[in-house]
Protein backbone atom coordinates (compact mmCIF):
# COMPACT_ATOMS: atom_id res chain seq x y z
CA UNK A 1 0.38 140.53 152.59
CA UNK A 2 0.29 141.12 156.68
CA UNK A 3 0.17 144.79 157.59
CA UNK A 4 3.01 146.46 158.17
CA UNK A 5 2.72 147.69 162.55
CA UNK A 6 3.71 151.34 162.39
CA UNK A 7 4.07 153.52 165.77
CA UNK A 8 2.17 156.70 166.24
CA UNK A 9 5.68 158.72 165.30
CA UNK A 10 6.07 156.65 161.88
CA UNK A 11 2.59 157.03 160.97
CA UNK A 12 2.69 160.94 161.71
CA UNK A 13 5.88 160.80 159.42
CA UNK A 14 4.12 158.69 156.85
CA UNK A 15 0.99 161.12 156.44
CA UNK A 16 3.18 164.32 156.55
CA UNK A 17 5.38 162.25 153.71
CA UNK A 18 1.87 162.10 151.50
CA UNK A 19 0.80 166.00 152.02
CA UNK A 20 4.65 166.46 150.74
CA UNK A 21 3.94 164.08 147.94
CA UNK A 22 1.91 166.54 146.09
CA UNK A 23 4.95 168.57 145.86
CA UNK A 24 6.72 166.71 143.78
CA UNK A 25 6.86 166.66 139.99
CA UNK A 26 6.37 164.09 137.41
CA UNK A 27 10.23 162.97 137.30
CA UNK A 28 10.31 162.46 141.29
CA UNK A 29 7.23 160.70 141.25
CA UNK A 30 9.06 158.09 138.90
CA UNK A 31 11.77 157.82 141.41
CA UNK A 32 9.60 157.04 144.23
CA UNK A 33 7.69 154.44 141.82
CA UNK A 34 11.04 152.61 141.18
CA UNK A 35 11.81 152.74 144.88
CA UNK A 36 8.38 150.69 145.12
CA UNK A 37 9.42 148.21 142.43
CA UNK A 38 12.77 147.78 143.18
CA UNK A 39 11.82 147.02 146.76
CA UNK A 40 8.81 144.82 145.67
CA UNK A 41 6.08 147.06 147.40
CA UNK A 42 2.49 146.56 147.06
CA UNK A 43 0.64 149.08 144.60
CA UNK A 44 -1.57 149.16 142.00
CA UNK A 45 -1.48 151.00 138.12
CA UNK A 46 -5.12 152.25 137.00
CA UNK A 47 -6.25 155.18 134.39
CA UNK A 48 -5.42 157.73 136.76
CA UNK A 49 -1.67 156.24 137.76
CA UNK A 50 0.06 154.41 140.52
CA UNK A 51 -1.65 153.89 143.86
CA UNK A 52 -0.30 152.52 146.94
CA UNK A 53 -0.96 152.71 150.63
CA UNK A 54 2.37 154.23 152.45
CA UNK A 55 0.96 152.76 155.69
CA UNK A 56 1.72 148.80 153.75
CA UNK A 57 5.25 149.89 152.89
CA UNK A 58 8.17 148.72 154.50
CA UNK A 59 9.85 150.74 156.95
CA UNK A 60 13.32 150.57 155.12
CA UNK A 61 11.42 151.50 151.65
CA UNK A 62 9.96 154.08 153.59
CA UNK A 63 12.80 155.55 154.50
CA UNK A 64 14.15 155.56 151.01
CA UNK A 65 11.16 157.11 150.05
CA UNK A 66 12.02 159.73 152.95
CA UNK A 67 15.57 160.45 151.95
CA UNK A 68 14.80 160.71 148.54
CA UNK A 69 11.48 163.85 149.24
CA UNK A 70 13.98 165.25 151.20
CA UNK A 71 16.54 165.52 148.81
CA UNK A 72 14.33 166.99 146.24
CA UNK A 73 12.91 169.44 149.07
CA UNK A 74 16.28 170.59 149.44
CA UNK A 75 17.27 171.15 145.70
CA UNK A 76 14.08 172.94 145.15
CA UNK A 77 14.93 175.26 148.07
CA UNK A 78 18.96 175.33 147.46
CA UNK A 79 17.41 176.23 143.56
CA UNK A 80 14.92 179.15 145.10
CA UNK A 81 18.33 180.54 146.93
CA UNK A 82 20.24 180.64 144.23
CA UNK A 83 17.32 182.23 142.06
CA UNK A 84 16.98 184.70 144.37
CA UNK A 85 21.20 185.35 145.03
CA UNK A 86 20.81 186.04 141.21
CA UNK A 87 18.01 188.55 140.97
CA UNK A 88 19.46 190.43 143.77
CA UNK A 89 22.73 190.64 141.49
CA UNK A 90 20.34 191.91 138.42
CA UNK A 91 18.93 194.53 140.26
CA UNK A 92 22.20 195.30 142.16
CA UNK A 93 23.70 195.89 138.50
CA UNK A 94 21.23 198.10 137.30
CA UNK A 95 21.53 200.94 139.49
């Protein structure tokens, strides 16, 4: 497969993507492995899971890739909120 040319801004998006990548949990890390398939991305399965290299991946898979980590960002924080909205309530209610 040819390399994928990336500019300096879309590889500075790409390696802040994989720091965010360890975020994620196991279910979101099977989304972004369909994401791969469905869009028929280079990777490889060993013992210790799937591998790819973001820097080989399309930009449009990329991008789904992006939207997606951002939506789960979002939830998780939109989650943390609401967590918080609720403890505030607790300890509002037991003065």
């Amino acid at each position: 497969m040819a390399a994928v040319q990336i500019s300096k801004q879309d590889y500075d998006d790409r390696v802040e993507f994989v720091e965010k990548l360890n975020n994620l949990i196991k279910e979101e890390y099977y989304e972004i492995f369909r994401i791969l398939k469905r869009n028929n991305e280079p990777f490889t399965e060993n013992a210790n899971g799937i591998l790819f290299n973001v820097n080989e991946i399309s930009a449009s898979s990329f991008e789904k890739m992006k939207t997606f980590m951002k939506f789960c960002i979002e939830n998780r924080n939109e989650e943390a909120r609401r967590l918080k909205e609720l403890e505030d309530l607790r300890n509002e209610a037991s003065f």
